[in-house]
C-alpha atoms as a PDB file:
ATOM      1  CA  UNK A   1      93.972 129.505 129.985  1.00  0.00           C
ATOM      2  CA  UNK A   2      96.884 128.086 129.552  1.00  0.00           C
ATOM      3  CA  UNK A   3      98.666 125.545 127.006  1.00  0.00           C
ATOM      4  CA  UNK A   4      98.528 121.905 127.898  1.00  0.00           C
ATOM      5  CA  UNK A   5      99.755 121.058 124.712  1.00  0.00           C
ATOM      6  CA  UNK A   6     102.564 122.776 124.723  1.00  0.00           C
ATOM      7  CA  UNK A   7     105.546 120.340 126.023  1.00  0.00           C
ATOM      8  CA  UNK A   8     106.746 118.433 123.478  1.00  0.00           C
ATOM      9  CA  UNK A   9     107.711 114.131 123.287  1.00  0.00           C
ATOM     10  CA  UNK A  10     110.967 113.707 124.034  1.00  0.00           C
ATOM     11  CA  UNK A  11     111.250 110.359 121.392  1.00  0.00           C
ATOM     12  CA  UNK A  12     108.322 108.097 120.272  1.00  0.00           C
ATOM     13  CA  UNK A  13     107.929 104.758 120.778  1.00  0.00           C
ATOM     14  CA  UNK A  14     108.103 102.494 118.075  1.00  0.00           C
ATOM     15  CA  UNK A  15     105.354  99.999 117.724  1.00  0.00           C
ATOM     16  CA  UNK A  16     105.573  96.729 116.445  1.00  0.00           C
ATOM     17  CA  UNK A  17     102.840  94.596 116.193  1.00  0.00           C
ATOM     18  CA  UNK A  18     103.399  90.947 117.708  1.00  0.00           C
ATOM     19  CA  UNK A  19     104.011  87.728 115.740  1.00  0.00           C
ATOM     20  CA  UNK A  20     100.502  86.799 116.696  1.00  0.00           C
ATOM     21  CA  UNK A  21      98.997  89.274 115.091  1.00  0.00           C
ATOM     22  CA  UNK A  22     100.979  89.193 111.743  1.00  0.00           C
ATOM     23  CA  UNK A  23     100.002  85.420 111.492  1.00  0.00           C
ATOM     24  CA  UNK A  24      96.517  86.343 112.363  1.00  0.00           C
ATOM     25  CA  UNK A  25      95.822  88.952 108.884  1.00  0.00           C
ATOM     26  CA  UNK A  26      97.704  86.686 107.021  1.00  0.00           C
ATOM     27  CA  UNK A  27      95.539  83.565 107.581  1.00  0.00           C
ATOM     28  CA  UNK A  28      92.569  85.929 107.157  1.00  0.00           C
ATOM     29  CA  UNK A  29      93.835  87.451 103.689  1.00  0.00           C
ATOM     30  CA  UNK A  30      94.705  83.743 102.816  1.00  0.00           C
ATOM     31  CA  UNK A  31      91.148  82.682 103.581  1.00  0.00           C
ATOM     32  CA  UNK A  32      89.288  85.873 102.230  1.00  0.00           C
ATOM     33  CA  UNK A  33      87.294  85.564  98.718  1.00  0.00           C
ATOM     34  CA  UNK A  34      85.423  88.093  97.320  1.00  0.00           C
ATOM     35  CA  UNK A  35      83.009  87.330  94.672  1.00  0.00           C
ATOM     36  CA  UNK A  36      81.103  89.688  91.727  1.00  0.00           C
ATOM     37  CA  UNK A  37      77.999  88.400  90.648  1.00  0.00           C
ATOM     38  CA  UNK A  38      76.184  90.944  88.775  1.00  0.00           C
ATOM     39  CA  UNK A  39      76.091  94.235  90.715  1.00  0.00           C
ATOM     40  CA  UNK A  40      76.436  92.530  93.857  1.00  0.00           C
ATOM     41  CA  UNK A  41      79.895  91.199  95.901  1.00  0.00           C
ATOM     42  CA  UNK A  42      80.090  88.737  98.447  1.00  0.00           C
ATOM     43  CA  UNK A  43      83.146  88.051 100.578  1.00  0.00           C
ATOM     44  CA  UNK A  44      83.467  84.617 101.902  1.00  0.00           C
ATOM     45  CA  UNK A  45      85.788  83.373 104.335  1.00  0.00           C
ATOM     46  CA  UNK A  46      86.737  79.840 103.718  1.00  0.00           C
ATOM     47  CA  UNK A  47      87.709  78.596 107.804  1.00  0.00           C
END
């Protein structure tokens, strides 16, 4: 049987995530709560 893994990458790409997506988590993060009441948490997102 023979190798098919065997040949290696010549270079990687490098992957960078659009501005789009950035703004995206950071409005989420900015909007996330997370609350401890007793033994329970609740996350809330405030939209």
């Amino acid at each position: 049987m023979a190798k098919l893994y065997s040949k290696k990458k010549l270079a990687t790409q490098k992957m960078l995530p659009k501005k789009e997506t950035i703004s995206f988590l950071l409005n989420y993060s900015k909007a996330l709560s997370i609350h401890k009441v007793g033994k329970s948490t609740f996350e809330i997102i405030a939209n």
